[in-house]
Protein backbone atom coordinates (compact mmCIF):
# COMPACT_ATOMS: atom_id res chain seq x y z
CA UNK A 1 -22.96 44.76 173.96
CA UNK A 2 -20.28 44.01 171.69
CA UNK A 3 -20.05 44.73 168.44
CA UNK A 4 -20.63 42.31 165.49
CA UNK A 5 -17.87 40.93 163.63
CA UNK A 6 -16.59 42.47 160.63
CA UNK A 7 -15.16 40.61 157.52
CA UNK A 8 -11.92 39.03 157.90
CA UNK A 9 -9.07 40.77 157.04
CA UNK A 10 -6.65 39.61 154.47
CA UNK A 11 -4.25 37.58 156.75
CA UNK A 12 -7.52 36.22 158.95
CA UNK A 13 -7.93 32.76 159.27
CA UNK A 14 -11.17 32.23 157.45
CA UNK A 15 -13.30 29.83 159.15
CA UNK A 16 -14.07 26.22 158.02
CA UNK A 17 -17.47 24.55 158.18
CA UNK A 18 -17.89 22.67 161.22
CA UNK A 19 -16.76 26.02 163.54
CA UNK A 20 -13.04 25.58 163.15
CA UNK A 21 -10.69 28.01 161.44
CA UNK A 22 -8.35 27.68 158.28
CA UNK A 23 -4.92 29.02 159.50
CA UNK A 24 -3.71 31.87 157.64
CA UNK A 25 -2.34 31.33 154.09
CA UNK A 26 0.89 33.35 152.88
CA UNK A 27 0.32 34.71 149.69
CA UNK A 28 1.36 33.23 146.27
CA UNK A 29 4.01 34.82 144.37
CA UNK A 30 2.95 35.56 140.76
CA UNK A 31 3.90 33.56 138.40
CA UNK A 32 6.36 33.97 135.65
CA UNK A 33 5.69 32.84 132.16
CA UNK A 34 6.37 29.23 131.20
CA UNK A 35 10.06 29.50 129.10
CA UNK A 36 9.81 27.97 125.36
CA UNK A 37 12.18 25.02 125.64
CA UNK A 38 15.67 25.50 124.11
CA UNK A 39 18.20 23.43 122.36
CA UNK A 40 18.94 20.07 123.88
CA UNK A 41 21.70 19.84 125.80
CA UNK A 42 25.40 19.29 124.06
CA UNK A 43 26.37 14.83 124.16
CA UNK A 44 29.10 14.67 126.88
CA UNK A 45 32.78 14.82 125.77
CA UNK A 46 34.58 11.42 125.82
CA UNK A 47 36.93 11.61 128.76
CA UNK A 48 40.69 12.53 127.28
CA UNK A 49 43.22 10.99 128.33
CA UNK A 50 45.90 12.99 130.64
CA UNK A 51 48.58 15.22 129.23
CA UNK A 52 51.73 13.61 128.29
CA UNK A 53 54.42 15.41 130.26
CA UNK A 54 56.93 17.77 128.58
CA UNK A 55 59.06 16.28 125.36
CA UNK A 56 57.11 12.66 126.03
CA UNK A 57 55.37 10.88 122.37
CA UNK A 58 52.26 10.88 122.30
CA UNK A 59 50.34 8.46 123.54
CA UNK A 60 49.26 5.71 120.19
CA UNK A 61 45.90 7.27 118.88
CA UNK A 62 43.30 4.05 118.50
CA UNK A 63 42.86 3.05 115.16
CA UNK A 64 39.35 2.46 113.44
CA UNK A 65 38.40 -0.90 112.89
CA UNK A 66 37.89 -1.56 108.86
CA UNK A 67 35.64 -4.47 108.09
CA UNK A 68 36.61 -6.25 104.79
CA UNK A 69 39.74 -7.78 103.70
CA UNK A 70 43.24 -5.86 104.55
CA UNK A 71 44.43 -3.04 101.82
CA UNK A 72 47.01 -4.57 99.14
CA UNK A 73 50.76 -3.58 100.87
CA UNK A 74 52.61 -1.59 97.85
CA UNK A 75 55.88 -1.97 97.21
CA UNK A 76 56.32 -4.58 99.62
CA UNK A 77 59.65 -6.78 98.43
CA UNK A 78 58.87 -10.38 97.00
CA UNK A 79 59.44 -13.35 99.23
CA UNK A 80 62.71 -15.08 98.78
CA UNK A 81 60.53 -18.58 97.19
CA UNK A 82 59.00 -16.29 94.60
CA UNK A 83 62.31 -14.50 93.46
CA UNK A 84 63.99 -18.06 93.14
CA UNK A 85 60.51 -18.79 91.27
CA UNK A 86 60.51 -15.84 89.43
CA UNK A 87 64.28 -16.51 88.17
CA UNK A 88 64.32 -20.56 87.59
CA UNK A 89 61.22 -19.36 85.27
CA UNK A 90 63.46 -17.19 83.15
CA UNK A 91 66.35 -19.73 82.87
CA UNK A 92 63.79 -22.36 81.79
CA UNK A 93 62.77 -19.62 79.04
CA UNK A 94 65.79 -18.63 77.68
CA UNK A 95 66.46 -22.66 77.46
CA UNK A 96 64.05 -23.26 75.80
CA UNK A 97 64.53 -20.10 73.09
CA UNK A 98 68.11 -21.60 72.91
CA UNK A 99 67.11 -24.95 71.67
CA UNK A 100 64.29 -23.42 69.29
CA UNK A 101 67.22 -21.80 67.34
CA UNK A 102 69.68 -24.62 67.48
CA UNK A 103 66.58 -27.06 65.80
CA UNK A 104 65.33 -24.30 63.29
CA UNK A 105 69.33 -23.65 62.77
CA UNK A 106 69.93 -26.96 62.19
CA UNK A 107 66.94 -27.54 59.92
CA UNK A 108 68.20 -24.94 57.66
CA UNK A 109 71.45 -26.21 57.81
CA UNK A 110 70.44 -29.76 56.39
CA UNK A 111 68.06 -27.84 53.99
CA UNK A 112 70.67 -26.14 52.05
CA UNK A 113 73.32 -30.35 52.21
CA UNK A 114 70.84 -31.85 50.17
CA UNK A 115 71.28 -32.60 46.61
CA UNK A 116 68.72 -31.65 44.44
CA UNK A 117 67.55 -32.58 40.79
CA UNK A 118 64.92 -31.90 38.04
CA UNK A 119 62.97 -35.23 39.00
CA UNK A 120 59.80 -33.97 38.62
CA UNK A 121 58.33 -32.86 35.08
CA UNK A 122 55.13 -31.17 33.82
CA UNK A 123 54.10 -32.80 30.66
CA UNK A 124 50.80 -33.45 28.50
CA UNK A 125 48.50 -35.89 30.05
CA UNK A 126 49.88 -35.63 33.48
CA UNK A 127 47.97 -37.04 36.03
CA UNK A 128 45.82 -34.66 37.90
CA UNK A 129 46.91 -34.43 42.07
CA UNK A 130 44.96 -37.16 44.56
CA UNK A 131 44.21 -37.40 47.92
CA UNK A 132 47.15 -37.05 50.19
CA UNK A 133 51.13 -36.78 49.24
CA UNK A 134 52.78 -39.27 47.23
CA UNK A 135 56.33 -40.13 47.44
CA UNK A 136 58.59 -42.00 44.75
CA UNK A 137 61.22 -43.64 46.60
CA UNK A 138 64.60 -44.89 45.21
CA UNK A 139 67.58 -47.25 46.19
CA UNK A 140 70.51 -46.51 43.69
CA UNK A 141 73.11 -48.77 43.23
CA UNK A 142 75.43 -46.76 42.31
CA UNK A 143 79.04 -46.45 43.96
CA UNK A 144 79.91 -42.91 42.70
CA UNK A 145 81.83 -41.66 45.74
CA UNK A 146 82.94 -45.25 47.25
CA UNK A 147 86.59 -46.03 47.85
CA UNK A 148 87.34 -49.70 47.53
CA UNK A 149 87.46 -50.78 50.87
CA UNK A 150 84.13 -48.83 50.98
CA UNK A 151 83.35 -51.05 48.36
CA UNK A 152 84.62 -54.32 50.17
CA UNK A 153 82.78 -53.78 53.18
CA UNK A 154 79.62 -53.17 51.94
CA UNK A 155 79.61 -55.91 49.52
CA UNK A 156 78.35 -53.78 46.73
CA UNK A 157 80.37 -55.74 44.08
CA UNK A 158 81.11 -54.23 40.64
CA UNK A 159 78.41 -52.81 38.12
CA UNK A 160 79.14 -49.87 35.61
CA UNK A 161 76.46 -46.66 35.20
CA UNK A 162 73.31 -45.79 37.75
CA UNK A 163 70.82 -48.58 38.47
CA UNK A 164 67.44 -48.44 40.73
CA UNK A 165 67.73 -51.72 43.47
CA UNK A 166 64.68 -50.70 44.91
CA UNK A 167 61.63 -48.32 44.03
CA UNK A 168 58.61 -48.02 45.97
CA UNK A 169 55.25 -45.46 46.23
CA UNK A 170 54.81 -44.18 49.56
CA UNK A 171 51.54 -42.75 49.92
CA UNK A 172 50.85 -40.75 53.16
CA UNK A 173 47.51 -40.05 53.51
CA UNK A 174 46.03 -36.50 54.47
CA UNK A 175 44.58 -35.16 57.61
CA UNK A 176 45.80 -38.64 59.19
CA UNK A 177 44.65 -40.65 56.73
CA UNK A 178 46.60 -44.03 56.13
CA UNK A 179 50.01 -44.75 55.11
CA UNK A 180 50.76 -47.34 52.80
CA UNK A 181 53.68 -48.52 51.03
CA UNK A 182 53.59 -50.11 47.78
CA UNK A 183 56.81 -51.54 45.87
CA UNK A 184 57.31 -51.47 42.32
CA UNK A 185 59.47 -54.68 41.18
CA UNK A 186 61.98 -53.71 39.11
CA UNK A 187 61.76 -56.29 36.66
CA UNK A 188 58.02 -54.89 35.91
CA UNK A 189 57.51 -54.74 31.82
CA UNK A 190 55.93 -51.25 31.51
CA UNK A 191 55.64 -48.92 28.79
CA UNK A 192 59.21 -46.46 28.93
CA UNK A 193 59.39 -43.59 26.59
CA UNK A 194 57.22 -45.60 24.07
CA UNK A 195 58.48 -49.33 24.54
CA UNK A 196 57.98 -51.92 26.45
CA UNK A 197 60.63 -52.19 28.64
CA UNK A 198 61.53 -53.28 32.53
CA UNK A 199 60.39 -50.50 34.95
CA UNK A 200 64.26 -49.85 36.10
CA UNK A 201 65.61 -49.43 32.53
CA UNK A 202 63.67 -45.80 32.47
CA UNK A 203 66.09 -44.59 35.38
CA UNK A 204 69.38 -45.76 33.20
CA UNK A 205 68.03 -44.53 30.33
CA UNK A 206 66.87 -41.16 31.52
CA UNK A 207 67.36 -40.89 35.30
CA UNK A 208 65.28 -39.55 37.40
CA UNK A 209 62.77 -37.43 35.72
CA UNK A 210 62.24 -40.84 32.68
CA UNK A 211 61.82 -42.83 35.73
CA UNK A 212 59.11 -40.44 37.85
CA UNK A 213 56.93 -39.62 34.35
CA UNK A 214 57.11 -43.93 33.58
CA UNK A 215 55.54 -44.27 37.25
CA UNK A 216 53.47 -41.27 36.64
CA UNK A 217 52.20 -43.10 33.31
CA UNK A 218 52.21 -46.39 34.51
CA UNK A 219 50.21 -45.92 37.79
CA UNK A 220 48.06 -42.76 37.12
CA UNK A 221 49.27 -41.17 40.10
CA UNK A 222 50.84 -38.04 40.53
CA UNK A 223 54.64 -38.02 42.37
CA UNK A 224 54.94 -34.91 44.35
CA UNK A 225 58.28 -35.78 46.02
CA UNK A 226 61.23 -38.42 44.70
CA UNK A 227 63.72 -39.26 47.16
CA UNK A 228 67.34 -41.22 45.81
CA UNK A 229 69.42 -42.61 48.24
CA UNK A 230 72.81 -44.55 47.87
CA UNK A 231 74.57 -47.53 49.55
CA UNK A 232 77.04 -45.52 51.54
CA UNK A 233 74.00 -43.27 52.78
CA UNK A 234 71.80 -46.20 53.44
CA UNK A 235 74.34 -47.95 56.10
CA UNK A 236 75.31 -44.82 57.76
CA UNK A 237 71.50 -44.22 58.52
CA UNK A 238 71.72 -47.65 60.35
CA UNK A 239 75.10 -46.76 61.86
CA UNK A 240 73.59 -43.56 63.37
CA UNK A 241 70.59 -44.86 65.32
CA UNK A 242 72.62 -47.99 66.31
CA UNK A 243 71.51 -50.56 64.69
CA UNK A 244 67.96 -51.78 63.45
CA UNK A 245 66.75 -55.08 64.94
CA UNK A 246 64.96 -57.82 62.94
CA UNK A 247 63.78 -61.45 63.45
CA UNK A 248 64.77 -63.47 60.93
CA UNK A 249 62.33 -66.72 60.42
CA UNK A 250 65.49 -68.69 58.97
CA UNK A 251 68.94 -67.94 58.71
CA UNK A 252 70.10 -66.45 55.60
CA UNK A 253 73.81 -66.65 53.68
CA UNK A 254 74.11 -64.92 50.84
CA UNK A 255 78.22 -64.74 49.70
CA UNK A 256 76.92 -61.84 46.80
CA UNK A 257 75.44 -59.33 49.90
CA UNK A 258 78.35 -60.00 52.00
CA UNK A 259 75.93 -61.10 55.08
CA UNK A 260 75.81 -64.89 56.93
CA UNK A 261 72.92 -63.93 59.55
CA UNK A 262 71.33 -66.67 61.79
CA UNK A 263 68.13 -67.02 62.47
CA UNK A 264 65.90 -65.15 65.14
CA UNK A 265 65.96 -61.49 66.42
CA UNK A 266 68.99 -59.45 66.09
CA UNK A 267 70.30 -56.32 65.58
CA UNK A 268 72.01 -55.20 61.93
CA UNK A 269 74.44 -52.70 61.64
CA UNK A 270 74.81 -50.57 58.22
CA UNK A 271 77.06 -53.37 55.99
CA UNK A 272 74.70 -56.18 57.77
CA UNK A 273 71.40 -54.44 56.55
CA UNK A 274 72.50 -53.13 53.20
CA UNK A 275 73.39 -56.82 52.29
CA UNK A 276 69.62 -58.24 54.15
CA UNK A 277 67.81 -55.55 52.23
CA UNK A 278 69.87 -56.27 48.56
CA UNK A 279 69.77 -60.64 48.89
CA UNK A 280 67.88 -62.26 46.63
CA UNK A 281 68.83 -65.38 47.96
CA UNK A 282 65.26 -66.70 48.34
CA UNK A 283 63.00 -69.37 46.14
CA UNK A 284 61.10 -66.05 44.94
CA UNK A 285 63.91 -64.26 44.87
CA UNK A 286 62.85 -60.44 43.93
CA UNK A 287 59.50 -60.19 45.32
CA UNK A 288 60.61 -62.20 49.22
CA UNK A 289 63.58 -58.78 48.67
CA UNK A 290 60.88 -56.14 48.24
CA UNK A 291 58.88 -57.44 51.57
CA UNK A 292 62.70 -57.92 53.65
CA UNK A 293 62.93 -54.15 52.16
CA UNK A 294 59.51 -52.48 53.03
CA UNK A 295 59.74 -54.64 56.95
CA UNK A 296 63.45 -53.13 56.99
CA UNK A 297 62.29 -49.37 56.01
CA UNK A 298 59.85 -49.64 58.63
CA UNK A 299 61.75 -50.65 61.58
CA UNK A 300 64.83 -48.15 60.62
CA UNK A 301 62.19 -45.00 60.50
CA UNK A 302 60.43 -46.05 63.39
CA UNK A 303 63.83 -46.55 65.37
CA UNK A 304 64.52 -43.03 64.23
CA UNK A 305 61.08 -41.10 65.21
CA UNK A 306 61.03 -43.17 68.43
CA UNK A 307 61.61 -40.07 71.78
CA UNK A 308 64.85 -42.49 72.63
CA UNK A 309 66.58 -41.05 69.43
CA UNK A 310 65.37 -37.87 69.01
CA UNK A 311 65.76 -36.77 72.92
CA UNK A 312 69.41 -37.95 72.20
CA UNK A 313 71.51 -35.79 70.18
CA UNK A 314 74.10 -38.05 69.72
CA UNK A 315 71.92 -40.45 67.75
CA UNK A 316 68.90 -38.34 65.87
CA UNK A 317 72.28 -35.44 64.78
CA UNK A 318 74.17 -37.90 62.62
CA UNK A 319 70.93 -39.70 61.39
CA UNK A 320 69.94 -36.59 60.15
CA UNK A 321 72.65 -36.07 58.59
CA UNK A 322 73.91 -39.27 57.04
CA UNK A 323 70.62 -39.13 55.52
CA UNK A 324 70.22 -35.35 54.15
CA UNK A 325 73.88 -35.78 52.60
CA UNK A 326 73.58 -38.65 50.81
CA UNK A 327 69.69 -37.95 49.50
CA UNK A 328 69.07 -36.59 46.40
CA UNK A 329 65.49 -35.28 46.11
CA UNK A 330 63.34 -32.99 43.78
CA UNK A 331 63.80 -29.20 43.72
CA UNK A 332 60.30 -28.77 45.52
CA UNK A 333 61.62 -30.70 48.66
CA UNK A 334 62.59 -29.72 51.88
CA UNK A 335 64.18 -30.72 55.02
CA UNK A 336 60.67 -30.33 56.39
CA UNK A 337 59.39 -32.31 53.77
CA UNK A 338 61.24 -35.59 54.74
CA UNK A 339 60.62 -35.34 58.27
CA UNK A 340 56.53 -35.50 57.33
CA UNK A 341 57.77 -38.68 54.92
CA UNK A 342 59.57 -40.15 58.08
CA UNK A 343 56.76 -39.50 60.66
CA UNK A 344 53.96 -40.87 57.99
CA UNK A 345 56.37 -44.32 57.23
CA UNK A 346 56.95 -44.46 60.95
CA UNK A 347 53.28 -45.09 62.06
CA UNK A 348 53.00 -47.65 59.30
CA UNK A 349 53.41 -50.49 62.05
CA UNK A 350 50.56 -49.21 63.92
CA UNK A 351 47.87 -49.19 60.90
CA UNK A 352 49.62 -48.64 57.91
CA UNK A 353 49.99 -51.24 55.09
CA UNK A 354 53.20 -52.58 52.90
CA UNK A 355 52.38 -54.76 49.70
CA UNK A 356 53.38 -54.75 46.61
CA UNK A 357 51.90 -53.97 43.24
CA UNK A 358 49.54 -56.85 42.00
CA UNK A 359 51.72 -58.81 39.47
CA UNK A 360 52.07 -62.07 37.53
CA UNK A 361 54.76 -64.17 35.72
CA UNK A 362 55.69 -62.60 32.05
CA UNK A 363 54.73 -64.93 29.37
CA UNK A 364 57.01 -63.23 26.69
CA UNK A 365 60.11 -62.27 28.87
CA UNK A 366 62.10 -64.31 31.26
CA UNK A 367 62.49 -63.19 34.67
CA UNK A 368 60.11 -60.15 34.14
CA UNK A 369 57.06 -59.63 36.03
CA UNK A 370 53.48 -58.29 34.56
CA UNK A 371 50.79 -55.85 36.67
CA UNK A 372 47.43 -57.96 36.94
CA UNK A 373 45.49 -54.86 35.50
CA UNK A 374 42.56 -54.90 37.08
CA UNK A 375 43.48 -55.79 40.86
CA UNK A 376 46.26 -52.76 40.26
CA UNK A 377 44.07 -50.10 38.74
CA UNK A 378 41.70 -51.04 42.12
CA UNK A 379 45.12 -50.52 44.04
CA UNK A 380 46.01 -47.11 42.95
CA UNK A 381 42.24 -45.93 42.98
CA UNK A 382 42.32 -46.37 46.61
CA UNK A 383 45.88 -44.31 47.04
CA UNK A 384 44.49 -41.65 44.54
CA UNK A 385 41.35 -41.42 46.51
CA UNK A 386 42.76 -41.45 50.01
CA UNK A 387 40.33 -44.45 50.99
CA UNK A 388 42.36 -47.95 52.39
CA UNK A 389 43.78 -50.22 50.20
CA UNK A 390 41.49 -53.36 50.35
CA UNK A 391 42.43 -56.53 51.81
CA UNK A 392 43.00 -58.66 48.58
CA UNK A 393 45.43 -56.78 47.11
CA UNK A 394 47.60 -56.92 50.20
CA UNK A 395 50.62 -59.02 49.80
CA UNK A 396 50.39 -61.85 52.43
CA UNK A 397 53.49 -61.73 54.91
CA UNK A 398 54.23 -58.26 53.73
């Protein structure tokens, strides 16, 4: 009998349900510990590029790309356009310093060829300042300093001592204001150092500074500038610009003046317009003189202030000074001072007024004139004031 089966050893095939037999299973190694996990492992190295050989450059290193606009170059030289810029701008500014000095030299120049006088006085009673500046303008006929064939030419025929020909108020109104221009006939009857007297005897009798207190007096306006000028000085004013032009409604001949001028538009030299500007060769004789005289002043300063004349240095230089050497003006006045009195009587064509002083026949005194008072003490208001003249007490066709 055999014997009964013992247990299976350790390498026996144990037996699986059913009658069959597992086959033997080797035996598991032990296992080792799980490992704590380490650092991650190192990004891989871009790949280089190979070795330049022996005494080769090196190969151009890539640049990083920079977002934004480019970095400002330093010291980088200018570009030819902006050197010739850079030096056509300095030439253009020393120019211009240049001709700054020649004017201001040239303005100081004139300042110190006018002839001054004591023409303005302080007094009791004078009349207090007004609105705007107010200028006391003068035509002398006198021919101190006038050779004979000076003499001839101009026509200025033969008188002995200093008369005024002409005197006007030119008031030149402030901040803009307007300019007006008022003439004074010289056969006025006004009071003159006491007596009644014509308004031009004051200027032979005490020159200048008996003349500016009588229109002082007379008008109640204060002068703050008096300006003289002389024949010689009037027609080389004309000379200088070339010639003032002027339409003449009818032709006028007038032997005394020296002038035969037809009628229409035309263009005077210096003798021509002295003589137009001294005629009295008209049916009202002085006061048709004072309006040919204010229309005459008009055109010549406007001529002169025009950019033609002053951009042309051959014209505006002996203007300027045909007219600074033969003024005489007040000790306050400077060259600076008659260019604002030219610039003011040249925008009197474009809203300005000319007229003359409100006046009627003299029943005492032949040939003299009297001031309507009431219509003239309206007309100086307004200048004193600074507010427009008013229509009725402009001079028609002035």
């Amino acid at each position: 009998m055999a014997p009964a089966p013992g247990p299976p050893g350790p390498g026996a095939p144990r037996p699986r349900p059913g009658g069959f037999a597992m086959p033997p299973q080797a035996p598991q190694a032990p296992q080792a510990p799980p490992r704590r996990p380490g650092p991650p492992p190192p990004p891989p190295r871009p790949p280089q590029p190979p070795r330049a050989a022996q005494g080769a450059p090196p190969p151009p290193q890539p640049q990083p790309t920079r977002v934004g606009p480019p970095p400002p170059v330093r010291n980088a030289p200018p570009s030819r356009p902006a050197v010739r810029k850079a030096r056509w701008g300095r030439r253009i500014a020393a120019l211009v310093g240049v001709v700054l000095l020649l004017i201001v030299g040239f303005g100081v120049y004139l300042d110190t060829q006018m002839t001054r006088t004591e023409a303005l006085s302080s007094y009791a009673g004078r009349p207090a300042s007004g609105s705007g500046t107010n200028w006391l303008l003068v035509g002398s006929d006198s021919r101190a300093g006038l050779s004979t064939a000076q003499e001839r030419q101009l026509s200025t025929g033969e008188a002995d001592g200093n008369r005024t020909d002409t005197m006007m108020i030119v008031h030149v109104g402030s901040f803009g204001g307007q300019t007006s221009i008022v003439s004074l006939p010289r056969d006025s009857l006004v009071e003159v150092d006491g007596t009644t007297a014509r308004l031009n005897s004051a200027y032979s009798s005490g020159g200048p500074q008996l003349l500016t207190r009588t229109v002082e007096q007379s008008t109640g306006l204060r002068i703050d500038h008096y300006a003289e000028i002389g024949f010689e000085g009037f027609a080389g004013m004309v000379d200088a610009v070339g010639g003032v032009q002027m339409c003449l409604d009818e032709a006028l001949d007038d032997p005394k003046a020296g002038i035969d001028l037809p009628a229409g538009c035309q263009e005077l030299n210096g003798p021509n317009a002295l003589g137009y500007v001294r005629s009295r060769a008209f049916p009202n004789a002085d006061l048709q003189r004072v309006q040919n005289q204010r229309a005459f002043l008009s055109a010549l300063m406007s001529k002169a202030a025009s950019p033609l004349t002053l951009a042309n240095p051959f014209a505006s230089v002996p203007f300027a000074t045909a007219a600074v050497r033969t003024l005489t003006v007040d000790e306050s006045t400077h060259v600076w001072h008659l260019a604002s009195l030219g610039w003011g009587m040249h925008s009197v064509g474009s809203g300005g007024v000319t007229t003359t002083v409100p006046i009627s026949p003299s029943g005492s005194v032949s040939g003299a004139v009297v001031w309507r008072k009431g219509d003239s003490q309206r007309l100086f208001d307004a200048l004193r004031s600074g507010d427009d003249i008013p229509n009725d007490l402009v001079t028609p066709g002035s």
